[in-house]
C-alpha atoms as a PDB file:
ATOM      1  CA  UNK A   1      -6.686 -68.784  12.288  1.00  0.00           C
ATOM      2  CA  UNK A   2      -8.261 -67.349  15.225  1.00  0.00           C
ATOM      3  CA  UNK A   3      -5.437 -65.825  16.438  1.00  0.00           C
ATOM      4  CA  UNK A   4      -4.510 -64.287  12.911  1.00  0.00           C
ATOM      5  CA  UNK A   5      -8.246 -62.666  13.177  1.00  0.00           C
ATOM      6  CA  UNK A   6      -7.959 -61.274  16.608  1.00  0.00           C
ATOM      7  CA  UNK A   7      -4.256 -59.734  15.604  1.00  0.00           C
ATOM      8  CA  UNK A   8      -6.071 -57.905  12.625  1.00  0.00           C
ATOM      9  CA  UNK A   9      -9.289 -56.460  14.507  1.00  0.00           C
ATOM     10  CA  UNK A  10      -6.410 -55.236  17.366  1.00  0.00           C
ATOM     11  CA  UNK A  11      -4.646 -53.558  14.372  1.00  0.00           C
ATOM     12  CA  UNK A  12      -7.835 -52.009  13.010  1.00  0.00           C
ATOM     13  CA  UNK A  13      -8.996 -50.853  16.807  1.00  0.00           C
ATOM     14  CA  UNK A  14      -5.495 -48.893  16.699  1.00  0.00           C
ATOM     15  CA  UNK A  15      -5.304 -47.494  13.456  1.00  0.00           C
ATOM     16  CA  UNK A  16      -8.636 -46.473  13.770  1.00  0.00           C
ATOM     17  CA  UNK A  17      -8.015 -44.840  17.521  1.00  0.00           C
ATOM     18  CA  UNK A  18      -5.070 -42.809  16.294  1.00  0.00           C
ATOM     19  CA  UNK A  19      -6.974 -41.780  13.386  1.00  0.00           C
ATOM     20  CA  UNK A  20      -9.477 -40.267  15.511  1.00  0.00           C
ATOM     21  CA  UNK A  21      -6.850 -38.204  17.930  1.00  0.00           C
ATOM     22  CA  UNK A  22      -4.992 -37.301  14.725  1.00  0.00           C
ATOM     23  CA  UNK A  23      -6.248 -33.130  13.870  1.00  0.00           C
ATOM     24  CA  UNK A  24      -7.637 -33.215  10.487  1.00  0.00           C
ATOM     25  CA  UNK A  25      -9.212 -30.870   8.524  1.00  0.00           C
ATOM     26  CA  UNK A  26     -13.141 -30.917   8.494  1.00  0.00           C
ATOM     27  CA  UNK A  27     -14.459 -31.800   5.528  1.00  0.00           C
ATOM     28  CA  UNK A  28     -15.760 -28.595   3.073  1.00  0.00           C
ATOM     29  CA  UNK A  29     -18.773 -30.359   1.927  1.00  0.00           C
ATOM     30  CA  UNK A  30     -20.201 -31.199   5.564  1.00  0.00           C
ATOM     31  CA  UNK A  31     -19.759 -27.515   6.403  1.00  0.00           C
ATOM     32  CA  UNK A  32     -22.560 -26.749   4.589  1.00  0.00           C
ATOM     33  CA  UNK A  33     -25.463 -27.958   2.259  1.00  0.00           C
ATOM     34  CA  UNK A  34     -25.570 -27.950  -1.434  1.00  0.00           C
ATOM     35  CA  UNK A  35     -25.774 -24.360  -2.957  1.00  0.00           C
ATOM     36  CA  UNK A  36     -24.819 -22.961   0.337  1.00  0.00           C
ATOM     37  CA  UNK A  37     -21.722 -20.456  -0.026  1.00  0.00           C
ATOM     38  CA  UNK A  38     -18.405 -21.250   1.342  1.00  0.00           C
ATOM     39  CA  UNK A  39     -17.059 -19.165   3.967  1.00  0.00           C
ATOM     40  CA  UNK A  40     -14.064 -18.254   1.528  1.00  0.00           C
ATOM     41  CA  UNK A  41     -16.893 -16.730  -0.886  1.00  0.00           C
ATOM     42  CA  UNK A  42     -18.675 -14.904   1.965  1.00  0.00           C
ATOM     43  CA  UNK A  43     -15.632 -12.986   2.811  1.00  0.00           C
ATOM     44  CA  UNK A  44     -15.232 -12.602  -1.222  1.00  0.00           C
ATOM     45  CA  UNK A  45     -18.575 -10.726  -1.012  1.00  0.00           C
ATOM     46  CA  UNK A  46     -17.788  -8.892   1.909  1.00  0.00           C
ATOM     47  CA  UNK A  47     -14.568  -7.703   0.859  1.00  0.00           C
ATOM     48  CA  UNK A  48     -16.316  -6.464  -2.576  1.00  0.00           C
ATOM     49  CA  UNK A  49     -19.641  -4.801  -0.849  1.00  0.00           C
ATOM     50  CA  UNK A  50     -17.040  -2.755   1.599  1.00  0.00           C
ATOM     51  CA  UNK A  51     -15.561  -1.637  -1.458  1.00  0.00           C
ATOM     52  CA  UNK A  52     -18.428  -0.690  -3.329  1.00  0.00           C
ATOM     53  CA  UNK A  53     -19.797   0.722  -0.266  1.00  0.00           C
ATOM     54  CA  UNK A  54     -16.636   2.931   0.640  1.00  0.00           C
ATOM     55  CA  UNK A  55     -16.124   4.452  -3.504  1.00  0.00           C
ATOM     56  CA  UNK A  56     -19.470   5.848  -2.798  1.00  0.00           C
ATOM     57  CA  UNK A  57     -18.052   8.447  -0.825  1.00  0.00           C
ATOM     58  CA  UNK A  58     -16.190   9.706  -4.081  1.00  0.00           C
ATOM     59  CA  UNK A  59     -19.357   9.871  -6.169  1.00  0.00           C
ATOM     60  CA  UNK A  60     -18.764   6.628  -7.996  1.00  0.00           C
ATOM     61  CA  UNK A  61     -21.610   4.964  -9.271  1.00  0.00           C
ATOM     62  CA  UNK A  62     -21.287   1.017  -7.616  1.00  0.00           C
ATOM     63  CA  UNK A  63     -23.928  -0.243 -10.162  1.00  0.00           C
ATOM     64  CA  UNK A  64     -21.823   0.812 -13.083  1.00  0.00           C
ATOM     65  CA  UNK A  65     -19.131  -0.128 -11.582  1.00  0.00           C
ATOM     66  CA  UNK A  66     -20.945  -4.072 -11.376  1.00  0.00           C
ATOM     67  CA  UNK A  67     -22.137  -3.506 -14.749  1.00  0.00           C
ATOM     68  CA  UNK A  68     -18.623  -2.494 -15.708  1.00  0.00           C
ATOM     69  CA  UNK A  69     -16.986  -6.339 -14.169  1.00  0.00           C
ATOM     70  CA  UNK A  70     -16.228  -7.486 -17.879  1.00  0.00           C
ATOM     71  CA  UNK A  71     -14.112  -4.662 -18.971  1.00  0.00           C
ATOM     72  CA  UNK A  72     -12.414  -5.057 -15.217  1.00  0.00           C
ATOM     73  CA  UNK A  73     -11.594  -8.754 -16.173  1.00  0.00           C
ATOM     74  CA  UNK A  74      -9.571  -7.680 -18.502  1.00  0.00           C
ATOM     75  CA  UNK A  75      -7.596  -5.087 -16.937  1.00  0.00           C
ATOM     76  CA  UNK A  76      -4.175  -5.849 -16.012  1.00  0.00           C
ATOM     77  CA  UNK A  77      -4.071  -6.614 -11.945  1.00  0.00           C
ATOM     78  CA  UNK A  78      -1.132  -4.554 -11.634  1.00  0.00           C
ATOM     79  CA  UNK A  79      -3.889  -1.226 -10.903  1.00  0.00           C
ATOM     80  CA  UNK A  80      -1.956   0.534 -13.906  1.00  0.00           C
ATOM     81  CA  UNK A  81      -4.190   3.507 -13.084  1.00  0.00           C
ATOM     82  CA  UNK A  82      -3.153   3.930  -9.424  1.00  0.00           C
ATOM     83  CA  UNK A  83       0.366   3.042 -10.477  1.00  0.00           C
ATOM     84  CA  UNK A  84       0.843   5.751 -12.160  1.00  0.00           C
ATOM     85  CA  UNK A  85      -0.658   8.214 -10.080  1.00  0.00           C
ATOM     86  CA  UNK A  86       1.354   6.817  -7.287  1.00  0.00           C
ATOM     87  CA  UNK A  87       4.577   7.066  -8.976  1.00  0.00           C
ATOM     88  CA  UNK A  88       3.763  10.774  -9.790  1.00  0.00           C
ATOM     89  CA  UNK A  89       3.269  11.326  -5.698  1.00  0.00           C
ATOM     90  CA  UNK A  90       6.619   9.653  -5.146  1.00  0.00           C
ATOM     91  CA  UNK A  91       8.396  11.209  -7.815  1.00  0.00           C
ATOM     92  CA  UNK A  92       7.249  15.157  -6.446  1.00  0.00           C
ATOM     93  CA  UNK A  93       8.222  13.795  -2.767  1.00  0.00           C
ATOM     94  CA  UNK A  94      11.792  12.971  -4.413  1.00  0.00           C
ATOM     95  CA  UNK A  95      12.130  16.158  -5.963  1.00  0.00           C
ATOM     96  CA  UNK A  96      11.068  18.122  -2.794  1.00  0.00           C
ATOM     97  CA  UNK A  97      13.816  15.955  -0.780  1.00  0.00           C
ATOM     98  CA  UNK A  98      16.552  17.439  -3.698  1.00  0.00           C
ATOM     99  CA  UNK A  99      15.509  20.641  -2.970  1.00  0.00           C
ATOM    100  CA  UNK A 100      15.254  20.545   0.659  1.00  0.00           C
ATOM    101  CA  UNK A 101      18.822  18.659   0.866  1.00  0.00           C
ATOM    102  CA  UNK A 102      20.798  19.439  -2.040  1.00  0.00           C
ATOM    103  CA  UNK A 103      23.362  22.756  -1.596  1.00  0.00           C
ATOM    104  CA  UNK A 104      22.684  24.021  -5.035  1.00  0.00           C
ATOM    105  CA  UNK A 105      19.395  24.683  -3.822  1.00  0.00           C
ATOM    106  CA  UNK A 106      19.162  26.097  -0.207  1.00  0.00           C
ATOM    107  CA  UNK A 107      20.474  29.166   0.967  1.00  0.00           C
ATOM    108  CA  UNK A 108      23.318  30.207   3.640  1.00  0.00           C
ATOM    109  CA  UNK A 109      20.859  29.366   6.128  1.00  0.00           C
ATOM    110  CA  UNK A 110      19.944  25.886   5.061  1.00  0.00           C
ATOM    111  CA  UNK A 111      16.917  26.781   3.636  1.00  0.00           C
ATOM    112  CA  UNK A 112      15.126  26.011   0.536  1.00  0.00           C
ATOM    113  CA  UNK A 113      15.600  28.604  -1.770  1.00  0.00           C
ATOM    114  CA  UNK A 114      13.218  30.210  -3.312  1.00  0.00           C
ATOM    115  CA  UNK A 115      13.474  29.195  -7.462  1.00  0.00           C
ATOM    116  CA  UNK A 116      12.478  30.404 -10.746  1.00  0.00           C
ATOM    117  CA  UNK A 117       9.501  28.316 -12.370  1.00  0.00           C
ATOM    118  CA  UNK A 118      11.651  27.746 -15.825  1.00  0.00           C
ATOM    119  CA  UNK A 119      15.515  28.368 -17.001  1.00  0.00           C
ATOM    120  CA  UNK A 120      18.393  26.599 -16.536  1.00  0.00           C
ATOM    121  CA  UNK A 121      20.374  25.660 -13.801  1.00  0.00           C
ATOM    122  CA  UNK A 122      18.560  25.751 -10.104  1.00  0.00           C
ATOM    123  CA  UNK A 123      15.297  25.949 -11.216  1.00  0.00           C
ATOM    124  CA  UNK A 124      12.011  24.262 -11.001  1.00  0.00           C
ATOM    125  CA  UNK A 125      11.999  23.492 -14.606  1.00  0.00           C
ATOM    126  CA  UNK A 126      15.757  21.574 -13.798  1.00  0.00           C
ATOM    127  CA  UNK A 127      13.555  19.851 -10.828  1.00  0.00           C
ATOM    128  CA  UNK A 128      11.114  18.638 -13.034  1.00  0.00           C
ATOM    129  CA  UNK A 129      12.944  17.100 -16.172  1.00  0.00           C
ATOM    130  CA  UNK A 130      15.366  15.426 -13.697  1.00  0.00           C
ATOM    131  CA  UNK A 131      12.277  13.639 -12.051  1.00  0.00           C
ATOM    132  CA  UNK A 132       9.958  13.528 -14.208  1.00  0.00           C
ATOM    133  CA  UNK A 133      11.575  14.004 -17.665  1.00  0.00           C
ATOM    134  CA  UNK A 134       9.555  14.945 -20.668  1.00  0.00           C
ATOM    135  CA  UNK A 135       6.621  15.714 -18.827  1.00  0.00           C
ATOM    136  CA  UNK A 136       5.358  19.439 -19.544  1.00  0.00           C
ATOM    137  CA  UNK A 137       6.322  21.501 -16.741  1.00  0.00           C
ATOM    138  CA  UNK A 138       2.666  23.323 -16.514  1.00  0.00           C
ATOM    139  CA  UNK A 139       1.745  19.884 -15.748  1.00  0.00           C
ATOM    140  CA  UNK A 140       3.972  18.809 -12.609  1.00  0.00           C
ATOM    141  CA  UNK A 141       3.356  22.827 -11.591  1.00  0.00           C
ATOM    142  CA  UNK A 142      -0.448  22.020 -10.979  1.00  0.00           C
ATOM    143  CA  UNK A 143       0.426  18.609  -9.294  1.00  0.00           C
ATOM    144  CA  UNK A 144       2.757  20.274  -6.829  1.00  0.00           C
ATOM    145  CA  UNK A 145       0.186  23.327  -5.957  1.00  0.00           C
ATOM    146  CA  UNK A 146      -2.784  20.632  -5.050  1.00  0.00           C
ATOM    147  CA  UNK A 147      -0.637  19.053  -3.277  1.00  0.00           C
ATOM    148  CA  UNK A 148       0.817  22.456  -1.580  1.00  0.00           C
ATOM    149  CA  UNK A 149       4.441  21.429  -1.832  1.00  0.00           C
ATOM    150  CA  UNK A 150       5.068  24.968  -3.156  1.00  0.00           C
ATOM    151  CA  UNK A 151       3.143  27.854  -3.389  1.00  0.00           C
ATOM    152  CA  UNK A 152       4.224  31.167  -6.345  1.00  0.00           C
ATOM    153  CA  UNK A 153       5.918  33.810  -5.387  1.00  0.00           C
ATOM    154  CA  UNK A 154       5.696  36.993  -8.005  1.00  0.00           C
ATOM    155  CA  UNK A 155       4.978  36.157 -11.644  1.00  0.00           C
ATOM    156  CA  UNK A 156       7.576  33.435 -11.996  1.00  0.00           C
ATOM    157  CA  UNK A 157       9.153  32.292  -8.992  1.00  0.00           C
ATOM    158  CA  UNK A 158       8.119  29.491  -6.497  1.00  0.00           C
ATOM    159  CA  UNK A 159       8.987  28.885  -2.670  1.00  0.00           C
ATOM    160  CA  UNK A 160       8.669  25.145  -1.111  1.00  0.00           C
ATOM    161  CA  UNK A 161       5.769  25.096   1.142  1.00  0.00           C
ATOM    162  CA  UNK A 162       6.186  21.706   2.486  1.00  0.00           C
ATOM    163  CA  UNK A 163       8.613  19.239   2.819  1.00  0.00           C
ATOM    164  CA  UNK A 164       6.615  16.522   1.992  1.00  0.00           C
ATOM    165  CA  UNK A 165       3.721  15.391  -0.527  1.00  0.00           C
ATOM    166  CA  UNK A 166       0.221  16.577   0.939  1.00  0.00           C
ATOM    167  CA  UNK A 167      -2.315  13.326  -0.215  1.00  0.00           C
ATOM    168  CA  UNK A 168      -4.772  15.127   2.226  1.00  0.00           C
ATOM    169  CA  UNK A 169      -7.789  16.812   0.705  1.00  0.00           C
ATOM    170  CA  UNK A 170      -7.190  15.419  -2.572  1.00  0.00           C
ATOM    171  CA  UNK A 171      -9.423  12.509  -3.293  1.00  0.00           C
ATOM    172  CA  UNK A 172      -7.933  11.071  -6.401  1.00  0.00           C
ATOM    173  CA  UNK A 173      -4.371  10.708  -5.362  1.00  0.00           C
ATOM    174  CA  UNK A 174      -5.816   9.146  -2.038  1.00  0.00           C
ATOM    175  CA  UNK A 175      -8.243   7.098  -3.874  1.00  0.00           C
ATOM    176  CA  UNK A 176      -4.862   5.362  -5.709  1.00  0.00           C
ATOM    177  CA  UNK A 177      -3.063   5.059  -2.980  1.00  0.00           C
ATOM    178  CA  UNK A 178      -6.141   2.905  -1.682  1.00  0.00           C
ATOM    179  CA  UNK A 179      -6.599   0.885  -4.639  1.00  0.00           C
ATOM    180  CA  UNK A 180      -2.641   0.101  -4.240  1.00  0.00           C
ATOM    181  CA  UNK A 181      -3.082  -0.473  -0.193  1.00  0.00           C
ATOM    182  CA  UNK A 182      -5.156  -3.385  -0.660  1.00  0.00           C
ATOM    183  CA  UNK A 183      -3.529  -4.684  -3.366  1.00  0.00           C
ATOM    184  CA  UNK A 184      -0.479  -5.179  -1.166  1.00  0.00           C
ATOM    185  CA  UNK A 185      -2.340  -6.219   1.930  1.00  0.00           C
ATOM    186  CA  UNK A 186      -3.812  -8.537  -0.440  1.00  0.00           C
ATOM    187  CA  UNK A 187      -0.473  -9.907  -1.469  1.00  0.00           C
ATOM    188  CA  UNK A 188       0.376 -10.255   1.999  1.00  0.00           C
ATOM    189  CA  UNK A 189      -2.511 -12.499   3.367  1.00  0.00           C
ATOM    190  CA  UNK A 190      -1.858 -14.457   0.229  1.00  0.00           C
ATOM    191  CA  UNK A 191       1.739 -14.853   1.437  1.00  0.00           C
ATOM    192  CA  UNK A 192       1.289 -15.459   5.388  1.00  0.00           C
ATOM    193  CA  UNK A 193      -1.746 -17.642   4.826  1.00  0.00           C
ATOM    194  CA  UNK A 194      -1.488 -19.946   1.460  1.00  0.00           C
ATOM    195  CA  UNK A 195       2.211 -20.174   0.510  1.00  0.00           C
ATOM    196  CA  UNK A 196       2.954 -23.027   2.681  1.00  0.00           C
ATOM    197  CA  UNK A 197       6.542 -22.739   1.604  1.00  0.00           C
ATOM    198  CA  UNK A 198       7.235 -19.575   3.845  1.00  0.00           C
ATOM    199  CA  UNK A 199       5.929 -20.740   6.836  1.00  0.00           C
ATOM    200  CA  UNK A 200       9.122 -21.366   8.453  1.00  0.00           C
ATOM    201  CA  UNK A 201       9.920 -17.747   8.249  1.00  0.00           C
ATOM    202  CA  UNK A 202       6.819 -15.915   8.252  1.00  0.00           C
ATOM    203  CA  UNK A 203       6.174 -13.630  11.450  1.00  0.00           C
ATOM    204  CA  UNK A 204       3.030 -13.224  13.759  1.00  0.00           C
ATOM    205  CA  UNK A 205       1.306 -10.305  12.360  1.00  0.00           C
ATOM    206  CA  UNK A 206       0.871  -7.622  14.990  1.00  0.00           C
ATOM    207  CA  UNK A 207      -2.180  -5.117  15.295  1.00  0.00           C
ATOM    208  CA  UNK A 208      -3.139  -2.814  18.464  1.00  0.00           C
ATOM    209  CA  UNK A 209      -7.167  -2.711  18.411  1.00  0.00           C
ATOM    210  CA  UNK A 210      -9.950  -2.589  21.032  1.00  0.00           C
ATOM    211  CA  UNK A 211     -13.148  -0.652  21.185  1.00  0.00           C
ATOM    212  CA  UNK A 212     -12.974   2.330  23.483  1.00  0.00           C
ATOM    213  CA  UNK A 213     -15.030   5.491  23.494  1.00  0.00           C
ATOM    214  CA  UNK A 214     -15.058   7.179  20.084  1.00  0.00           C
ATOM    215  CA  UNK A 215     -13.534  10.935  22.098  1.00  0.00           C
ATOM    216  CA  UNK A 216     -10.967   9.186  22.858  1.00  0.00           C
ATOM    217  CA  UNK A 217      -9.672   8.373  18.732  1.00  0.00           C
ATOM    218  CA  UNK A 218      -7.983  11.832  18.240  1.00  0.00           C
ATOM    219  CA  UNK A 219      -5.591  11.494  21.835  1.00  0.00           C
ATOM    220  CA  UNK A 220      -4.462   8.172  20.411  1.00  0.00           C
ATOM    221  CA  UNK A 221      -3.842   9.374  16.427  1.00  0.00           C
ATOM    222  CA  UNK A 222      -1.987  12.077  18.546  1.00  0.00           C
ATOM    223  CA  UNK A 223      -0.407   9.224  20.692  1.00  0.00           C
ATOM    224  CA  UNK A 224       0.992   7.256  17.611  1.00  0.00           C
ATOM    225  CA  UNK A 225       1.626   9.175  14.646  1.00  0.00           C
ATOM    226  CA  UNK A 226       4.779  10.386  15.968  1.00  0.00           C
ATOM    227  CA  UNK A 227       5.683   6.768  16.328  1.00  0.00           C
ATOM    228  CA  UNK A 228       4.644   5.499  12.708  1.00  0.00           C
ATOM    229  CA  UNK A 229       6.371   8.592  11.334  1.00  0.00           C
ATOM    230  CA  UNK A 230       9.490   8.020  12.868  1.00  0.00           C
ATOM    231  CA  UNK A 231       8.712   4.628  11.442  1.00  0.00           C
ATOM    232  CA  UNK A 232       7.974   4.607   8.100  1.00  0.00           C
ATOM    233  CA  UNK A 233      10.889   7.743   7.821  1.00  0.00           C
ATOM    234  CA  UNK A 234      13.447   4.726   9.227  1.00  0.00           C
ATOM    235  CA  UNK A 235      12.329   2.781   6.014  1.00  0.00           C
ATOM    236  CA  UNK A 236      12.914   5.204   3.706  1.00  0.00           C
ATOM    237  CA  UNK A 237      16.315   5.919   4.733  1.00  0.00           C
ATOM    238  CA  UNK A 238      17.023   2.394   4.609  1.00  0.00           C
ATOM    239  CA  UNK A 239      15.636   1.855   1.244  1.00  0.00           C
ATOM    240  CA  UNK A 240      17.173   4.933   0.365  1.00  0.00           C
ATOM    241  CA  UNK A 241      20.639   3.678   0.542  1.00  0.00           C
ATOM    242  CA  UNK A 242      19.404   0.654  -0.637  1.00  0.00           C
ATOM    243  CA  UNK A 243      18.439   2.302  -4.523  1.00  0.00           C
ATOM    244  CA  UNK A 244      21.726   4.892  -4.320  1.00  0.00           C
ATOM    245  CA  UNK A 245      24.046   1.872  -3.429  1.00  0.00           C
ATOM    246  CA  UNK A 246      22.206  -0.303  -6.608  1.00  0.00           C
ATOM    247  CA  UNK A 247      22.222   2.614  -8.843  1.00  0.00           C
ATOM    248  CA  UNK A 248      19.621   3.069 -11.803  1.00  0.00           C
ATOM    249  CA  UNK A 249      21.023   0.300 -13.617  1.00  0.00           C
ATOM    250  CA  UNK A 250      21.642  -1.970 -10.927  1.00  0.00           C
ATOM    251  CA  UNK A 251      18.262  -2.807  -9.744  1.00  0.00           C
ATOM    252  CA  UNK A 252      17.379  -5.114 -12.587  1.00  0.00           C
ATOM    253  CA  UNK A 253      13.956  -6.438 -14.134  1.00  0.00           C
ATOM    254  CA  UNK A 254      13.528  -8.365 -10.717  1.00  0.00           C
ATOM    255  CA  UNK A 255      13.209  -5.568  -8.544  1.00  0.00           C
ATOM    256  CA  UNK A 256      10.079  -5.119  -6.699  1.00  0.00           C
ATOM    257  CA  UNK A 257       8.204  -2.112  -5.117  1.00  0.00           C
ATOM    258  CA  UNK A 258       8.902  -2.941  -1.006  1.00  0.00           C
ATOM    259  CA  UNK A 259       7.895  -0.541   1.529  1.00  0.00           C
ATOM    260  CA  UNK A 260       6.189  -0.511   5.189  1.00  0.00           C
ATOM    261  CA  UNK A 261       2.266   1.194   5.483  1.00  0.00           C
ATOM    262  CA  UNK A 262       1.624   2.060   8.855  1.00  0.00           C
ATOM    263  CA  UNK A 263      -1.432   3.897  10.002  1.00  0.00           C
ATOM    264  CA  UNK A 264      -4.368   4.608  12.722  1.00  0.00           C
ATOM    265  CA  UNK A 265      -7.524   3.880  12.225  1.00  0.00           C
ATOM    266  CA  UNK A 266     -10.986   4.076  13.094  1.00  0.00           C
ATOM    267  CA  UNK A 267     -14.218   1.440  12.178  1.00  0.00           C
END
């Protein structure tokens, strides 16, 4: 009998020392007292008051905005808003892309050619309803001068100003684009840090960050933006070829907006 009891106190002793080495969670309710906040709900706060904070800058009111959290409730999450506003910005950069690359619309030179506003064949107006389709053409005109892809020439002719969609200087279009930013870095700290199911092929995330002296931001933007462009222009030719090879009716009701968002900052 005595041997039986010393066999199960030498059990207990062992399960009991590899229970201690074994890592374990701590416990959420001995991090802190009753009523105290979690940490996940501090950074919930956080995230929300550098919001608030930062729509200031565009004249928003953050106290109607607060008083306005019911009605946002019931919104759908997929920022139909920004969406839509986004989609505009891509479609104009796909239409300046047609007229930059497509012969029916440069000259002997290469060129973009300068086109008439309305009419048929190389046109603006042709531009337009291929990209943007019943929209009213007065419409996509004003879009494309604030965002100085073209600029008029005479009474009814336009010549491409840029090659690319100008989001600089114009707050709403930028203010989208934000609101659709952190949606997706959103989705992807949801994906790298709860779905437990991806960890096997989930990557380190990378970031380049230290505090230097604030003269010297502008001679690293200068540094890297090169870089990132050359970047994020390698993923749109990629997923490029990826929607012409598809086709419009090959991408399906699964499809899903994918894309890279690379940029410098300062805090």
């Amino acid at each position: 009998m005595k041997t039986q009891d010393k066999r199960a106190r030498l059990k207990r002793r062992a399960a009991g020392a590899e229970a201690r080495a074994r890592p374990h969670a701590p416990r959420r309710s001995a991090q802190r007292r009753a009523g105290e906040p979690s940490v996940e709900e501090l950074l919930a706060q956080e995230l929300l008051s550098v919001c608030l904070a930062a729509l200031s800058s565009y004249g928003i009111d953050a106290a109607k905005v607060l008083e306005s959290q019911r009605s946002v409730r019931s919104l759908s999450t997929q920022a139909p808003t920004a969406r839509k506003i986004f989609h505009d910005m891509h479609r104009l950069g796909e239409l300046t892309t047609e007229w930059t690359e497509n012969p029916h619309y440069v000259d002997h030179s290469g060129r973009p050619k300068v086109l008439p506003i309305d009419g048929k064949g190389a046109s603006f107006a042709t531009l337009v309803r291929k990209y943007f389709g019943v929209r009213r053409l007065p419409e996509i005109l004003a879009l494309a001068y604030r965002t100085r892809v073209l600029e008029q020439v005479g009474p009814d002719r336009v010549a491409q100003l840029n090659a690319c969609v100008m989001s600089t200087g114009n707050p709403v279009p930028l203010l989208a684009r934000t609101v659709l930013s952190v949606r997706w870095l959103l989705n992807v700290a949801e994906r790298n840090g709860l779905r437990s199911s991806d960890k096997a092929q989930l990557l380190p995330e990378r970031m380049a960050c230290s505090v230097v002296a604030k003269e010297h931001f502008t001679e690293f933007s200068d540094l890297m933006r090169p870089q990132l462009s050359n970047l994020v222009d390698m993923g749109n030719r990629w997923l490029t070829k990826c929607t012409v090879k598809a086709g419009p009716k090959g991408i399906g009701r699964r499809a899903r907006l994918i894309g890279v968002h690379a940029y410098v900052f300062r805090d």
